[in-house]
Protein backbone atom coordinates (compact mmCIF):
# COMPACT_ATOMS: atom_id res chain seq x y z
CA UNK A 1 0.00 0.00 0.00
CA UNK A 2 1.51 3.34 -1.07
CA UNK A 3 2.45 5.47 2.21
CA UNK A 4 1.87 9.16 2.10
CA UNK A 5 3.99 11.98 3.20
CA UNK A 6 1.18 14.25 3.04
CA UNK A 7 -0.74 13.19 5.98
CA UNK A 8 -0.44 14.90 9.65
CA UNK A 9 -1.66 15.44 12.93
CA UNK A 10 -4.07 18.07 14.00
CA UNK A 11 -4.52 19.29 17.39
CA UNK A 12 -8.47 20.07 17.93
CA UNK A 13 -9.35 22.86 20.56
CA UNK A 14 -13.59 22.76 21.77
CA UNK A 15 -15.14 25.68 23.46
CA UNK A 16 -19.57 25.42 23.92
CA UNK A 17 -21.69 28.33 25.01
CA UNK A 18 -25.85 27.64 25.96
CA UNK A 19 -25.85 24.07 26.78
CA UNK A 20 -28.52 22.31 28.87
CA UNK A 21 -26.23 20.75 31.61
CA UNK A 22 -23.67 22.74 33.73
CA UNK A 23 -20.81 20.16 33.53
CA UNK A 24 -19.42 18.47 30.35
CA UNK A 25 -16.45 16.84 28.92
CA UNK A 26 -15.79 16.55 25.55
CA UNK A 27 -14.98 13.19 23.55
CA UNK A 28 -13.20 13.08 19.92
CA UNK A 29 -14.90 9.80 18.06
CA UNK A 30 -14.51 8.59 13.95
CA UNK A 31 -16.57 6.50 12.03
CA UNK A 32 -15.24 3.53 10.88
CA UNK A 33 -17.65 1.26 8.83
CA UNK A 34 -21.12 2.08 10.57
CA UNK A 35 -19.35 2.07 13.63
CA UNK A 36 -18.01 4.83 15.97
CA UNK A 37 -14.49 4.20 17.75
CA UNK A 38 -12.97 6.89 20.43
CA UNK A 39 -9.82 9.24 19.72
CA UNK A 40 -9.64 11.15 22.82
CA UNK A 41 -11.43 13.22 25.88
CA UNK A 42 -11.14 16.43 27.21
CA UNK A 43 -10.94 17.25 31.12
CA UNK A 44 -14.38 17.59 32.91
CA UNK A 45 -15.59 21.27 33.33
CA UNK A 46 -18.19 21.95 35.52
CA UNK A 47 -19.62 25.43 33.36
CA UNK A 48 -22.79 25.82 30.78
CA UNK A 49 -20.01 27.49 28.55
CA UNK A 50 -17.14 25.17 28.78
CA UNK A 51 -13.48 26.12 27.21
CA UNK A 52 -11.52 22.77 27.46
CA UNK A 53 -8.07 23.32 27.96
CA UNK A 54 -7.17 19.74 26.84
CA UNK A 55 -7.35 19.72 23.08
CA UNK A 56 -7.84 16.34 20.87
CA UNK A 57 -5.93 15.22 18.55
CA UNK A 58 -6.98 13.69 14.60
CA UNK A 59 -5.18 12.56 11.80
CA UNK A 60 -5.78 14.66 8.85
CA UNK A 61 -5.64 12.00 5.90
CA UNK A 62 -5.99 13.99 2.57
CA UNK A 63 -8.89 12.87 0.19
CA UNK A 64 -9.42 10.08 3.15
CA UNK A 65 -13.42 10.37 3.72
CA UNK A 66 -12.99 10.66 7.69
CA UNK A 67 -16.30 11.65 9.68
CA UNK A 68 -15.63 13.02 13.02
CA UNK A 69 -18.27 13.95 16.12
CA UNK A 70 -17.54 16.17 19.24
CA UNK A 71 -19.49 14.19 21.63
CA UNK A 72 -20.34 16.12 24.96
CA UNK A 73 -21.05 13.78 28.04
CA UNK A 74 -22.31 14.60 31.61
CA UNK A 75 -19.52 12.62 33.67
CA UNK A 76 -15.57 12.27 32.74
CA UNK A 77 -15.98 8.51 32.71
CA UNK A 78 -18.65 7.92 31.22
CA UNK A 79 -19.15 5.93 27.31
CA UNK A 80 -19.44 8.19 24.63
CA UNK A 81 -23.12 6.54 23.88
CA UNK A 82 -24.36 8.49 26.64
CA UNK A 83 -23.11 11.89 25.66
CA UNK A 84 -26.34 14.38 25.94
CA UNK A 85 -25.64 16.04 22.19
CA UNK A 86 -22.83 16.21 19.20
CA UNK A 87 -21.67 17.66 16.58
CA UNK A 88 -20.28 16.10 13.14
CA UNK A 89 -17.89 17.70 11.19
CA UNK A 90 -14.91 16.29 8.39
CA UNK A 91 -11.66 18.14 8.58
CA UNK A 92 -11.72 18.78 4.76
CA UNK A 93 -15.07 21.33 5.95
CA UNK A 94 -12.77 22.06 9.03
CA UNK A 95 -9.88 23.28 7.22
CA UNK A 96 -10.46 24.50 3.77
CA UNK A 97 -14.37 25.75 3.93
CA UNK A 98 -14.31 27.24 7.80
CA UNK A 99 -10.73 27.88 7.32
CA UNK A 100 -9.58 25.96 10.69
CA UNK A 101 -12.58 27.57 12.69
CA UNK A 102 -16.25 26.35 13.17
CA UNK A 103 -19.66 26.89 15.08
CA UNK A 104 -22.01 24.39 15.41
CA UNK A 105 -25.51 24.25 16.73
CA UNK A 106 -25.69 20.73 19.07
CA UNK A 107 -27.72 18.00 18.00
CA UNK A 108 -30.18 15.63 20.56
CA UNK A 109 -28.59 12.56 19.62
CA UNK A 110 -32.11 10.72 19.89
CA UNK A 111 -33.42 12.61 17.21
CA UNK A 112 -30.72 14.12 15.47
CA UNK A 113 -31.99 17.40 15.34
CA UNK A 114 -30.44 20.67 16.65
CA UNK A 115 -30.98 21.19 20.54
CA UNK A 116 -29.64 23.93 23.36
CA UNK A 117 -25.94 24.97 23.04
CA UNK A 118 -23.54 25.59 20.45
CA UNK A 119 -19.56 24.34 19.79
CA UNK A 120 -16.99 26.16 18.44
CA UNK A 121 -13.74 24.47 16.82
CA UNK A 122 -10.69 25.45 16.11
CA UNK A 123 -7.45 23.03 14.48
CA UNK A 124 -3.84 24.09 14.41
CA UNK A 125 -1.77 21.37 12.80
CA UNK A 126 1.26 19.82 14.71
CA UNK A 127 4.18 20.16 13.10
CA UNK A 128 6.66 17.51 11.99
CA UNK A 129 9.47 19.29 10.20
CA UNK A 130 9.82 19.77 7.16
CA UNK A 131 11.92 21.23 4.71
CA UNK A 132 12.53 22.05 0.61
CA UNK A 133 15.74 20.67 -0.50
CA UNK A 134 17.44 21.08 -3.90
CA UNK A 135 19.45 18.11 -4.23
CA UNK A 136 22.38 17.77 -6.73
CA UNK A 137 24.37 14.48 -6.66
CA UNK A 138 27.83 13.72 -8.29
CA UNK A 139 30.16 10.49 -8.77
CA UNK A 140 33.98 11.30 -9.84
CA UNK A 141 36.72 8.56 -10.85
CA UNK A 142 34.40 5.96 -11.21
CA UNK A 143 36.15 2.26 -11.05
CA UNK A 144 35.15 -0.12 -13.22
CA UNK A 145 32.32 1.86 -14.95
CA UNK A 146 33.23 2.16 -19.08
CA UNK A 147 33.38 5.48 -20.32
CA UNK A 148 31.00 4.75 -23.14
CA UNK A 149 28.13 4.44 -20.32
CA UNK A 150 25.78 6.79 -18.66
CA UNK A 151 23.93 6.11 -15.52
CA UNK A 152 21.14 7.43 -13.40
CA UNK A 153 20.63 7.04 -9.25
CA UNK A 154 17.47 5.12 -7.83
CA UNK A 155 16.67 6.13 -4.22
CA UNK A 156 14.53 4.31 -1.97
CA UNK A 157 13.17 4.54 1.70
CA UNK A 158 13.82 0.85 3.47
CA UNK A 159 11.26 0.81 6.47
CA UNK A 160 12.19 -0.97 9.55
CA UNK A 161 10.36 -3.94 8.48
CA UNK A 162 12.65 -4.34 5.26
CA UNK A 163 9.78 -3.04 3.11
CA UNK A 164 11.58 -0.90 0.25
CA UNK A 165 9.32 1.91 -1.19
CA UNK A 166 10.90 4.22 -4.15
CA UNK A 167 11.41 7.61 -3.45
CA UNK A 168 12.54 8.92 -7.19
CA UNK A 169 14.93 8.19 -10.37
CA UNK A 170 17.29 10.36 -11.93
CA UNK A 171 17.91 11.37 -15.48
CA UNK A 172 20.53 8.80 -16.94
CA UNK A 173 23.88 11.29 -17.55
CA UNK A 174 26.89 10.27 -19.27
CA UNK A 175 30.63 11.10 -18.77
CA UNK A 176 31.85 8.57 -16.50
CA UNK A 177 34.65 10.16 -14.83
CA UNK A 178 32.22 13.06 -13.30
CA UNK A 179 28.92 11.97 -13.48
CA UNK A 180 26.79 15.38 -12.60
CA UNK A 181 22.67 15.03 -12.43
CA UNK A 182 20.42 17.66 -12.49
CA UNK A 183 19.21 19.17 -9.77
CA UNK A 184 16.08 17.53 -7.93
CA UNK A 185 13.82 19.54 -5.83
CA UNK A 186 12.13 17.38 -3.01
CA UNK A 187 10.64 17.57 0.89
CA UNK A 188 12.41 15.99 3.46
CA UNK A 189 9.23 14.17 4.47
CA UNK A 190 8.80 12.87 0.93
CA UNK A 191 12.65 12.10 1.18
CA UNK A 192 12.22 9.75 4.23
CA UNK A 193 8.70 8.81 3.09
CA UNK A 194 7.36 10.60 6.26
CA UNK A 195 9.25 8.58 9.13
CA UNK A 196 12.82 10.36 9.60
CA UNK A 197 14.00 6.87 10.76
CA UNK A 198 13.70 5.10 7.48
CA UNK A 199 16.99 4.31 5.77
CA UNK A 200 17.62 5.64 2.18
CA UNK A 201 18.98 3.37 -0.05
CA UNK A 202 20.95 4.55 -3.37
CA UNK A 203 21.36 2.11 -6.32
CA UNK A 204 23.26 3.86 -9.37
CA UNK A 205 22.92 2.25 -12.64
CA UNK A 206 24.66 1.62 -15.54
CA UNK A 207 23.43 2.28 -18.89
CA UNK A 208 25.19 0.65 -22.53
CA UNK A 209 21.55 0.81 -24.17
CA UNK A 210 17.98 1.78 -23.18
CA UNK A 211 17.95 -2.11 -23.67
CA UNK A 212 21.16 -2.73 -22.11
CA UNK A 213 21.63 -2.11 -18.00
CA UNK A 214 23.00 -3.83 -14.72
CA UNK A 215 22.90 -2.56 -11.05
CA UNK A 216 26.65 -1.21 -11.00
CA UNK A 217 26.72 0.10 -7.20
CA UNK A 218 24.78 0.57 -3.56
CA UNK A 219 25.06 2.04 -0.77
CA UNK A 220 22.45 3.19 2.17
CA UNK A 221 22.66 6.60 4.76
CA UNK A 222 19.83 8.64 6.90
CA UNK A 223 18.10 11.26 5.94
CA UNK A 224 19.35 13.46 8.91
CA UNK A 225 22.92 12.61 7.52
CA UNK A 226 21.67 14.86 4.24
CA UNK A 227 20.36 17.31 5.37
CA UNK A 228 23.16 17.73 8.61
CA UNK A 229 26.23 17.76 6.38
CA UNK A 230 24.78 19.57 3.21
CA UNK A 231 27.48 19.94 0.67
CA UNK A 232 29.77 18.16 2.68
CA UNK A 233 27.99 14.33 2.27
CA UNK A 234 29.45 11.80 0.61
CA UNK A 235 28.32 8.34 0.28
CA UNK A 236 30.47 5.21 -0.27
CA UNK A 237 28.80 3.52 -3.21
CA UNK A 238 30.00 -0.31 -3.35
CA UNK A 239 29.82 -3.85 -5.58
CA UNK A 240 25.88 -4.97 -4.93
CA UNK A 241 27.38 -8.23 -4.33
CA UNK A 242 29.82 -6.71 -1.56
CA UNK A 243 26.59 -5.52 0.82
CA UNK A 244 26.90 -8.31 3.17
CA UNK A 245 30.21 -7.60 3.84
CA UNK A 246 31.88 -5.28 6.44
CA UNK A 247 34.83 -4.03 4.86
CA UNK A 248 34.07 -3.82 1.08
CA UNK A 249 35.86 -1.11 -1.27
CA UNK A 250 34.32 1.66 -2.30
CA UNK A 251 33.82 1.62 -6.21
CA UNK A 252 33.05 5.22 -6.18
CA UNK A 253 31.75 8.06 -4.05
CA UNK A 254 28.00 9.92 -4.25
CA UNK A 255 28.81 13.71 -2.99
CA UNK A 256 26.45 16.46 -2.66
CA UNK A 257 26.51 19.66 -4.00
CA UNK A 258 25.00 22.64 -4.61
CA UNK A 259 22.57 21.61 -1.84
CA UNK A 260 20.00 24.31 -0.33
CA UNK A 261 17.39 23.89 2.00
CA UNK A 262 14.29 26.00 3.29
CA UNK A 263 11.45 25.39 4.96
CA UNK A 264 7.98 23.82 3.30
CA UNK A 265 4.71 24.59 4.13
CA UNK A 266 2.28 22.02 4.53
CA UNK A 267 -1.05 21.14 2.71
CA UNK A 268 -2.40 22.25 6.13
CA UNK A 269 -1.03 25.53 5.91
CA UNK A 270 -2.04 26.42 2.58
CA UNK A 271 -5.73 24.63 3.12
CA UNK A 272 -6.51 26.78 5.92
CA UNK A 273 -5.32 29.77 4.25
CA UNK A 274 -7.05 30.68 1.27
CA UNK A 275 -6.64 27.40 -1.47
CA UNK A 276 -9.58 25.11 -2.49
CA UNK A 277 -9.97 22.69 -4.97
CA UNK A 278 -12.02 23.04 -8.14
CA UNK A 279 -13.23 19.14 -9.45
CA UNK A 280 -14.14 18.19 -12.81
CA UNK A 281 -15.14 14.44 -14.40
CA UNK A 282 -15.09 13.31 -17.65
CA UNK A 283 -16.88 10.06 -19.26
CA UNK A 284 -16.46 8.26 -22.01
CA UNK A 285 -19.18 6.90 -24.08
CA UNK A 286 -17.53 5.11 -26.28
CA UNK A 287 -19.35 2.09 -27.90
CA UNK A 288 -16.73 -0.06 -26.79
CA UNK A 289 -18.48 0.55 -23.08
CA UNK A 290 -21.18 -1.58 -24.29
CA UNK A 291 -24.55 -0.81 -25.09
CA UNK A 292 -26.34 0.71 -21.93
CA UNK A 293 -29.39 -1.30 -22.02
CA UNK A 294 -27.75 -4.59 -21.69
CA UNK A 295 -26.22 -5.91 -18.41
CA UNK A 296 -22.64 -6.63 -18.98
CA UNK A 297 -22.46 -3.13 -20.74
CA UNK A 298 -20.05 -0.63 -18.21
CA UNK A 299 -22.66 2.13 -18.76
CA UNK A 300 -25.75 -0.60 -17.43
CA UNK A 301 -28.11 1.25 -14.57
CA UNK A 302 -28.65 -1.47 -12.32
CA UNK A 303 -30.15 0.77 -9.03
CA UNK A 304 -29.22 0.84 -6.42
CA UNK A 305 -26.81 -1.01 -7.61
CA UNK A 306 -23.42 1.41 -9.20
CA UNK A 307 -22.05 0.56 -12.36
CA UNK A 308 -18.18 1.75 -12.54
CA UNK A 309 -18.93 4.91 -13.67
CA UNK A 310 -21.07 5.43 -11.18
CA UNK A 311 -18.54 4.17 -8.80
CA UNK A 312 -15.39 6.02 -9.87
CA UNK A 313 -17.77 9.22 -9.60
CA UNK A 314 -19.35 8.64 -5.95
CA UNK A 315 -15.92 7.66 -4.51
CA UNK A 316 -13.94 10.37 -5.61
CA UNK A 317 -16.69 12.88 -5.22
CA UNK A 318 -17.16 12.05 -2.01
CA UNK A 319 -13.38 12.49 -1.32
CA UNK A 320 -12.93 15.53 -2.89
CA UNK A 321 -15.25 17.66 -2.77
CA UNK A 322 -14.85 18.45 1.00
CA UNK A 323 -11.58 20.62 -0.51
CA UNK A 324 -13.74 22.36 -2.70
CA UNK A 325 -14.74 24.99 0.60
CA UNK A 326 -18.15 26.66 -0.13
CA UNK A 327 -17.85 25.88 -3.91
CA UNK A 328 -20.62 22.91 -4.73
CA UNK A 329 -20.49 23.36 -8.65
CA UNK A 330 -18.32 20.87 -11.02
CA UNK A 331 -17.83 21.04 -14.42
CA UNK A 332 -18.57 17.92 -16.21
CA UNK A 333 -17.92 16.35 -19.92
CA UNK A 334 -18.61 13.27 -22.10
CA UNK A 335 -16.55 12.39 -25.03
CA UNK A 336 -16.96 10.11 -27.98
CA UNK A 337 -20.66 10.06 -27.96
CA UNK A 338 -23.09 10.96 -30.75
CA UNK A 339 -25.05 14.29 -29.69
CA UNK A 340 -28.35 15.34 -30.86
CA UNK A 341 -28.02 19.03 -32.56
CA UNK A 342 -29.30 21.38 -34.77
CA UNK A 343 -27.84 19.60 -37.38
CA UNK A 344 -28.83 16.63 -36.78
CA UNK A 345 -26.89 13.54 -34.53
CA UNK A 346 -22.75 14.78 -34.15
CA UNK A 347 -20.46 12.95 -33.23
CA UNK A 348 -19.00 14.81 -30.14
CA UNK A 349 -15.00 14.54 -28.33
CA UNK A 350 -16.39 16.53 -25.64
CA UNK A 351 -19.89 17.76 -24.50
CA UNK A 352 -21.79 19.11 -21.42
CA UNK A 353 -22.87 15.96 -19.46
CA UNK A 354 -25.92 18.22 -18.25
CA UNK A 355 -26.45 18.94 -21.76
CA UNK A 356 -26.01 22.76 -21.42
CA UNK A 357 -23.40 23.98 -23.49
CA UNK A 358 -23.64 27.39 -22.07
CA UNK A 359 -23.25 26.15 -18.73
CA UNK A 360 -21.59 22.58 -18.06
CA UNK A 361 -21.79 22.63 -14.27
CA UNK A 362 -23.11 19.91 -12.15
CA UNK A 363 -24.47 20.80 -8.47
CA UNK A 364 -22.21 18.94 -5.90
CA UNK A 365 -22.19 14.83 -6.35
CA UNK A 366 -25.98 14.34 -6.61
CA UNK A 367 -26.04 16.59 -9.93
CA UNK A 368 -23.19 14.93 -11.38
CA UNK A 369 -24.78 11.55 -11.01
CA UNK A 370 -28.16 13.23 -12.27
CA UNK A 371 -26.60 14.23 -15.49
CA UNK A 372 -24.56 11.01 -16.22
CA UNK A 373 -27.91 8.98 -16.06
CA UNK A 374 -29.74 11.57 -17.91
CA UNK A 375 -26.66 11.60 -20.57
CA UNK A 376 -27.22 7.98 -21.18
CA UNK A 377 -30.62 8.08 -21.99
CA UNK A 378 -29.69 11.28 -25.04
CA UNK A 379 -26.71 10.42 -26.21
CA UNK A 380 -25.45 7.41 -28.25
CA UNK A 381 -22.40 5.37 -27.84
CA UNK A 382 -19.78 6.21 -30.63
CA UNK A 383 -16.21 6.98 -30.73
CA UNK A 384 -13.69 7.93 -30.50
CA UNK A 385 -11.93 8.09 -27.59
CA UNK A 386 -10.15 11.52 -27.41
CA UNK A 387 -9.85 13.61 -24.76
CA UNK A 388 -7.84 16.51 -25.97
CA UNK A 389 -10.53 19.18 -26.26
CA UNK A 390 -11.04 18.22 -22.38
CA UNK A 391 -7.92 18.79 -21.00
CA UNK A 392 -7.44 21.81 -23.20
CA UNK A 393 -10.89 23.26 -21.90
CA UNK A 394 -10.02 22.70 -18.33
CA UNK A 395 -6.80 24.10 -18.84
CA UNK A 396 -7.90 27.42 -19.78
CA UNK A 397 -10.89 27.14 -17.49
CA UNK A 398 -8.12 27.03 -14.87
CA UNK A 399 -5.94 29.35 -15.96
CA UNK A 400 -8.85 32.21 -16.23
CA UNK A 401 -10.53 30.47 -11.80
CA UNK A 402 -8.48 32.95 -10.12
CA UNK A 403 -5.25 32.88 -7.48
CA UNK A 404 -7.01 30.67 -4.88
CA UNK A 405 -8.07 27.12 -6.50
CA UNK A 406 -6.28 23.71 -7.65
CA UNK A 407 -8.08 21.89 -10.04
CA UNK A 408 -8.41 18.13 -10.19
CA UNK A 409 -9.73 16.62 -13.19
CA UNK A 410 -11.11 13.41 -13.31
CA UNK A 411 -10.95 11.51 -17.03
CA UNK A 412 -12.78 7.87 -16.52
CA UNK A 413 -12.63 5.95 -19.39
CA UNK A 414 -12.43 2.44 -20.89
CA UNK A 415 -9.70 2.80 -23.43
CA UNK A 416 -6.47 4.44 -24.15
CA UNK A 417 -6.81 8.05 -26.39
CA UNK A 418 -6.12 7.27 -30.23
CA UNK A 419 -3.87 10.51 -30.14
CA UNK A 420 -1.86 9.45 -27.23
CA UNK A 421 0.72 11.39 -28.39
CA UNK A 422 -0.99 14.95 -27.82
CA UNK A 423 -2.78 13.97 -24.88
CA UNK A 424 0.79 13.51 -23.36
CA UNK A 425 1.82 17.28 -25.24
CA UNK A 426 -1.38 18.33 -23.45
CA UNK A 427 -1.08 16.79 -20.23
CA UNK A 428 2.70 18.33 -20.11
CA UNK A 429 1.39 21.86 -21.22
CA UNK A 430 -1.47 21.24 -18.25
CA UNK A 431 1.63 21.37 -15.58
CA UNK A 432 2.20 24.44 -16.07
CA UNK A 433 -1.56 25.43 -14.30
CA UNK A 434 -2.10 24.86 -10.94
CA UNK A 435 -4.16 21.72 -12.13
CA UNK A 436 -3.71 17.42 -11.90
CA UNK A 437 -5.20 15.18 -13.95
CA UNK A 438 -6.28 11.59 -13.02
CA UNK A 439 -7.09 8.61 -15.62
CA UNK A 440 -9.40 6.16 -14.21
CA UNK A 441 -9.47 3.10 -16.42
CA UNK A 442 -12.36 1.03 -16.17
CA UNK A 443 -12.89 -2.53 -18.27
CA UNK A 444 -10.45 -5.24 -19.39
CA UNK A 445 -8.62 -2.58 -22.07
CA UNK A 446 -4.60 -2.59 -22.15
CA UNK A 447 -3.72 0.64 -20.55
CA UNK A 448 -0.16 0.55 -21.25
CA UNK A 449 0.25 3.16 -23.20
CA UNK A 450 -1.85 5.85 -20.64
CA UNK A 451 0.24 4.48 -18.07
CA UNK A 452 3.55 5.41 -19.99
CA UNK A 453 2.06 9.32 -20.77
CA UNK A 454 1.32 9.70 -16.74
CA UNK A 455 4.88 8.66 -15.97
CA UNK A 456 6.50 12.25 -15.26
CA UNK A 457 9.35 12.98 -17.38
CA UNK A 458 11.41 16.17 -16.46
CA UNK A 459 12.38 17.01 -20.03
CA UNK A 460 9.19 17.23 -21.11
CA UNK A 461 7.24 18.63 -18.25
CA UNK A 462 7.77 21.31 -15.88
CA UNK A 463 6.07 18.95 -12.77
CA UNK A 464 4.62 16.00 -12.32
CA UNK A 465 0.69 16.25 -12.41
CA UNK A 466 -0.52 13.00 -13.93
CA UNK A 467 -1.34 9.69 -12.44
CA UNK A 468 -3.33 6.51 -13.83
CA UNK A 469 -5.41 4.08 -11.93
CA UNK A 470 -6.98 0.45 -13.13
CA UNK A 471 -10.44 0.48 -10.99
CA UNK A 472 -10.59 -3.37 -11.23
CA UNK A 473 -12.04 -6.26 -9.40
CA UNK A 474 -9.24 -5.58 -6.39
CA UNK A 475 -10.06 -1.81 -6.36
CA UNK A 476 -14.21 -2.26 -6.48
CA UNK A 477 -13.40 -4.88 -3.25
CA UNK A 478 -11.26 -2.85 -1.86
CA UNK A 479 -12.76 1.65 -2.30
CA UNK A 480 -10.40 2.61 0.73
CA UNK A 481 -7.39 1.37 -1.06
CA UNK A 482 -8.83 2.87 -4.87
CA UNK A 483 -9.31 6.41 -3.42
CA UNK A 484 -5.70 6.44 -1.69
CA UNK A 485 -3.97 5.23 -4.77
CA UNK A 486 -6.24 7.61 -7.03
CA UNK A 487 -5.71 10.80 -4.56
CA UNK A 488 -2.24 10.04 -3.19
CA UNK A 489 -0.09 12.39 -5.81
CA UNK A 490 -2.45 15.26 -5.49
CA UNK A 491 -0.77 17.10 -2.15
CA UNK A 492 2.56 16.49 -3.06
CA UNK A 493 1.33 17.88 -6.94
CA UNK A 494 0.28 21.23 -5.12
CA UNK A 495 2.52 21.36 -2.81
CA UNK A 496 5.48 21.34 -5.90
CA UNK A 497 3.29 23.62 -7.94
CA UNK A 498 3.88 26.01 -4.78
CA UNK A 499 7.61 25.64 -4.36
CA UNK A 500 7.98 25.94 -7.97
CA UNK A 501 6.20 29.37 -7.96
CA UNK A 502 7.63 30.00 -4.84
CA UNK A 503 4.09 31.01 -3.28
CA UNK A 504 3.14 31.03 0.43
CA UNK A 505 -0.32 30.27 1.74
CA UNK A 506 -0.64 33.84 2.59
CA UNK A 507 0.15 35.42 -0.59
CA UNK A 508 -0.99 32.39 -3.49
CA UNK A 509 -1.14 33.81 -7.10
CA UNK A 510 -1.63 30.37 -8.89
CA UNK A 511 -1.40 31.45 -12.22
């Protein structure tokens, strides 16, 4: 399961004014399954308008769908079933559309309905440090290593368990005598793959051919080590078959250079500042997808059972749009369908899914949804599958939201592009907005080829802002696991879209 560096702890401080019982302590509870499990209590205050001095403490999981309640109870001890009223809140309304702050009226918890007293929250984030490095990495008088090679660096975080996660890849440079790489700008926390106590392992490679390559030398440090010693680290780098031993002979030595660090702000930071996230989905109605009507087609209405459109929708809807603050409207599209128009039946790359081409916007999840099942019932299943116009209309859509938003846009389909090659110019020209895209693939296609254009390649692409998924049997058993896979690039996207821009989250001009 991929780890994420993006996640953190945030401290939760509860004050109430009005309520029915003079004495109360708070409790901290999230719902897991249908079932409600306790994080933490506050002291007991005897007081109608309570400020706890003990705060609680949550982890904020980005694009996680994590329901919290402030339960209030009558007696320190007692279970949190017996608390007297609640509130419910998710830290993605927390953070982005209260920005950190909140009031909320307290609800009987017989009924559900509002009652005497109101709550007020406030979250700070606890800090775990972390800072921007610009790493630059060098080998000189390389033994062994012919000098009509190149070779690029593989570094990896090795958890304590022995599980080896990879951190990133170099370029492949040549000259072997004084092998330079190009800068690479990275977090510490993405560095150490959020635990500071992770080792980092360094393969460097040797290249004859893109064919032709062997694992030429190894070696492992701490991250601490880095950033500590600056331009002054240098790594042994020895024979991979020479690991076990204690005294093996350096083949050549990694060094640092060039190195600068500063500190990063968090997703939390900006969040609670002023940034928000605009969404936008895309379907394909391909024919390929099956005629609608029948039950093994991908676009079959089966209520209330979801088809995988359906699916892809609800899940990442529902994990998104808590980052979209007070904003409820999302921009959605079909392509390769055949349109009724004026002019008879089109065939259409990209139309409204609400069928207003004057206004494409969907109201929050339930609208989406609405115009999908409408959609089917207009438009016909065609081809082809092309989804340039798409990611060039979002693109300027973005480009003209303003300084405050981060768009995510959503492309489910069942089929790889039959211009591959300028969805990847597009997706590349895309990185320059503040603005990821995310390929869903649904159905038994080959996806090869969109995996290869969301694979981030420096020389073509000023970030990395892409990232495929396969919703398949595993992922429709297992929506936890497809939402963190789907989600997981998105902070560290924005977060490099901010260092690269060198914006802070109280002065953000995204574009």
């Amino acid at each position: 399961m991929e780890t994420s560096s993006q996640n953190s702890k945030i401290n939760i401080t509860i004050s109430a004014k009005d309520l029915p019982q003079n004495g109360s302590c708070a409790i901290l509870v999230i719902q897991e399954e249908d079932e409600w499990r306790e994080l933490g209590r506050t002291e007991f205050q005897s007081s109608k308008k309570p400020k706890f001095q003990e705060s609680l403490i949550a982890d904020f999981e980005f694009g996680q769908i994590q329901n919290f309640r402030i339960i209030l109870c009558s007696h320190q001890k007692g279970l949190f079933s017996e608390g007297f009223g609640y509130v419910q809140f998710t830290l993605g309304e927390l953070i982005v559309k209260h920005r950190s702050s909140i009031t909320k009226q307290l609800l009987d918890p017989t009924s559900n309905k509002s009652t005497a007293g109101i709550v007020s929250l406030i979250a700070t984030e606890i800090k775990k440090e972390n800072l921007d490095l610009s790493l630059r990495w060098r080998c000189k008088k390389i033994k062994k290593l012919s000098n009509k090679s190149s070779a690029y660096l593989k570094f990896y975080a090795i958890k304590p368990k022995g599980e080896k996660i990879k951190i990133y890849k170099t370029l492949s440079v040549s000259n072997a005598q004084d092998l330079k790489w190009d800068p690479k700008r990275i977090t510490t926390q993405e560095l150490c793959k959020g635990d500071e106590n992770n080792e980092i392992f360094v393969e460097l490679w040797e290249q004859k051919s893109e064919e032709k390559e062997k694992l030429f030398a190894v070696g492992s440090t701490l991250l601490q080590k880095i950033v500590n010693e600056g331009n002054d680290f240098q790594l042994p780098l020895i024979a991979p078959s020479n690991q076990n031993k204690k005294k093996a002979k350096a083949l050549c030595v990694l060094q640092s250079y060039k190195f600068m660090q500063q500190i990063q702000n968090s997703l939390f930071d900006f969040f609670s500042a002023n940034i928000s996230l605009s969404l936008s989905f895309a379907v394909d109605f391909t024919a390929s997808n099956g005629r609608p009507e029948f039950p093994k087609s991908l676009h079959f209405l089966d209520p209330p059972n979801k088809n995988v459109y359906e699916s892809v929708i609800s899940l990442l809807g529902n994990s998104l749009i808590p980052y979209m603050g007070a904003e409820t409207m999302i921009p959605c599209f079909g392509f390769g369908g055949k349109i009724n128009t004026l002019r008879g039946n089109q065939d259409s790359i990209c139309f409204p899914l609400n069928g207003n081409t004057e206004n494409p916007e969907c109201d929050g999840l339930e609208g989406v949804l609405s115009a999908y099942e409408n959609a089917l019932k207009s438009v016909a299943l065609h081809g082809p599958t092309s989804v340039t116009n798409i990611i060039q209309g979002i693109t300027y859509m973005t480009k003209q939201q303003g300084d405050n938003k981060y768009t995510v846009l959503v492309i489910i389909t069942d089929g790889v592009p039959i211009d591959i090659n300028q969805t990847r110019k597009l997706i590349s020209k895309s990185a320059k907005q503040a603005m990821s895209v995310i390929f869903i693939g649904v159905g038994d296609e080959d996806f090869d080829e969109l995996k290869d254009i969301c694979e981030f390649n420096s020389k073509k692409s000023t970030r990395d802002n892409c990232k495929f998924v396969l919703f398949d049997k595993k992922m429709k058993n297992n929506p936890k696991l497809f939402v963190q896979k789907s989600v997981s690039q998105i902070s560290p996207q924005i977060l490099q879209r901010m260092r690269i821009n060198q914006q802070k989250p109280n002065k953000i001009l995204m574009n």
